[in-house]
Each structure stands twice: as structure tokens, then as C-alpha cells.
Protein backbone atom coordinates (compact mmCIF):
# COMPACT_ATOMS: atom_id res chain seq x y z
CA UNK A 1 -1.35 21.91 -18.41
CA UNK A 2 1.73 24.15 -19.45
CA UNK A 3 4.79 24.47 -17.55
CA UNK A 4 6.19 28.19 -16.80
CA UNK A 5 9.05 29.70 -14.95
CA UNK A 6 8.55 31.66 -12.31
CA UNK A 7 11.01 34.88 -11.41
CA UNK A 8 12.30 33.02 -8.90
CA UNK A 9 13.77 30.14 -11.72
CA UNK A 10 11.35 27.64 -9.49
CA UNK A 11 9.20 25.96 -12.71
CA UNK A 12 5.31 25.64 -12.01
CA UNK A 13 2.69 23.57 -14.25
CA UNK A 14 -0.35 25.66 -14.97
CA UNK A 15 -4.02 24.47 -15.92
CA UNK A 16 -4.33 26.58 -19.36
CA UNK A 17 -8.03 26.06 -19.05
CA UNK A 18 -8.30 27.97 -15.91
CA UNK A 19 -5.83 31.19 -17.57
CA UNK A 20 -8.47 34.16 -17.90
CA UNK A 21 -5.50 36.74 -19.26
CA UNK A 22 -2.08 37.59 -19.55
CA UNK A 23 -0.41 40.32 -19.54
CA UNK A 24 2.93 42.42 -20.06
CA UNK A 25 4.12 44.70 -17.73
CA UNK A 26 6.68 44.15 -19.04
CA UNK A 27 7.12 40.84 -17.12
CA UNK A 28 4.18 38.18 -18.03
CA UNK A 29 1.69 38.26 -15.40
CA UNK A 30 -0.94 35.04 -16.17
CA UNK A 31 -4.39 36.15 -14.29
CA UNK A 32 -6.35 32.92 -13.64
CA UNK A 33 -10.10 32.73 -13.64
CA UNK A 34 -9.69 31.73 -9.53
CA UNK A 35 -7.99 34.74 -9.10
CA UNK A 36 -4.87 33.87 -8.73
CA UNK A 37 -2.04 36.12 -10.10
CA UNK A 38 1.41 34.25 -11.30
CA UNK A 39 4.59 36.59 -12.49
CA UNK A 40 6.46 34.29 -15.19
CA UNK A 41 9.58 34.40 -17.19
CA UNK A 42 8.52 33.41 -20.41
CA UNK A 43 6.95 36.00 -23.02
CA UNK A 44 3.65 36.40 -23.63
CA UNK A 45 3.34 35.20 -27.34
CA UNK A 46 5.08 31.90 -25.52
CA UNK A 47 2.64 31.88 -22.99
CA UNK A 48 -0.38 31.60 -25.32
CA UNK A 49 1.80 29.35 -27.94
CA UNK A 50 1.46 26.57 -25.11
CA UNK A 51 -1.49 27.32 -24.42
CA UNK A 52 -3.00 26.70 -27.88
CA UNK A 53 -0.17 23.75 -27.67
CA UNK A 54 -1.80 22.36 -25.14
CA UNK A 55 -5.94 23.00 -26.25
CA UNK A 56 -4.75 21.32 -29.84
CA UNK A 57 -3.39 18.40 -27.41
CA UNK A 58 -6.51 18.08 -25.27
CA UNK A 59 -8.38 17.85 -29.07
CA UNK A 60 -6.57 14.86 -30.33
CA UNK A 61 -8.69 12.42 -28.71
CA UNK A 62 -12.41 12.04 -30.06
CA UNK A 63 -15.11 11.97 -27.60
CA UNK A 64 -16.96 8.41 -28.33
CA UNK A 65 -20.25 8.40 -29.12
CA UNK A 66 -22.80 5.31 -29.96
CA UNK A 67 -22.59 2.52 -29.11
CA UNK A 68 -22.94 0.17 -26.04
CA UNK A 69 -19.60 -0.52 -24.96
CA UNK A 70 -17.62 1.94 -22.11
CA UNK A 71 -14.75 4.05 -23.16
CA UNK A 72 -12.63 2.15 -20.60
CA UNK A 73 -12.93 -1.34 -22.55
CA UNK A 74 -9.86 -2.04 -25.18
């Protein structure tokens, strides 16, 4: 999830896995793969900066494998 700014100054968390493409025109328009359109503040270069931010996050944790214990188990 990244948080944005929309024109309106109201801030708005996005799910970066769902962003399909942004563009500049000359504001940042974020196109979503549900089609949903969303006009934001920030730049584009920040746009994808948390974006990537936020993929490296998500690729932290390693998926367990093995093993007969649940993932939910300290």
C-alpha cells in the first residue's frame, strides 16, 4: 500500500499491486488495473519510488516452506 495526495490535499492509501500505469499530464494520473483513474500530487518518479518501496517491503518476509508446523505457531 502507498499513500498519495490527491488534488484536493485529501491523502488516499493505494494498493501498488493493483497500479496498471501512471502517467503525466502533467499532473500524475495512477490508472489501476480495476479501472479506476486517481489524479495525485506527487510526481511520477515518486509514485513508482513507493511503489518499488513498497514491493521490496512485501519481499522481506520469506515464504516458509517444509516442514510440519503452521506459519501461525511462534
Amino acid at each position: 500500500m502507498i499513500k498519495v495526495t490527491k488534488l484536493n490535499g485529501r491523502e488516499l492509501v493505494v494498493n501498488a499491486d493493483l497500479i496498471e500505469f501512471i502517467e503525466s499530464t502533467p499532473d500524475t494520473l495512477i490508472s489501476l488495473t480495476t479501472g479506476r483513474k486517481i489524479m495525485v500530487l506527487e510526481d511520477l518518479d515518486e509514485v513508482i519510488r513507493m511503489a518499488v518501496g513498497y514491493r521490496a517491503k512485501a519481499r522481506i518476509y520469506p515464504i516458509p516452506t517444509g516442514g510440519t508446523g503452521s506459519v501461525f505457531e511462534g
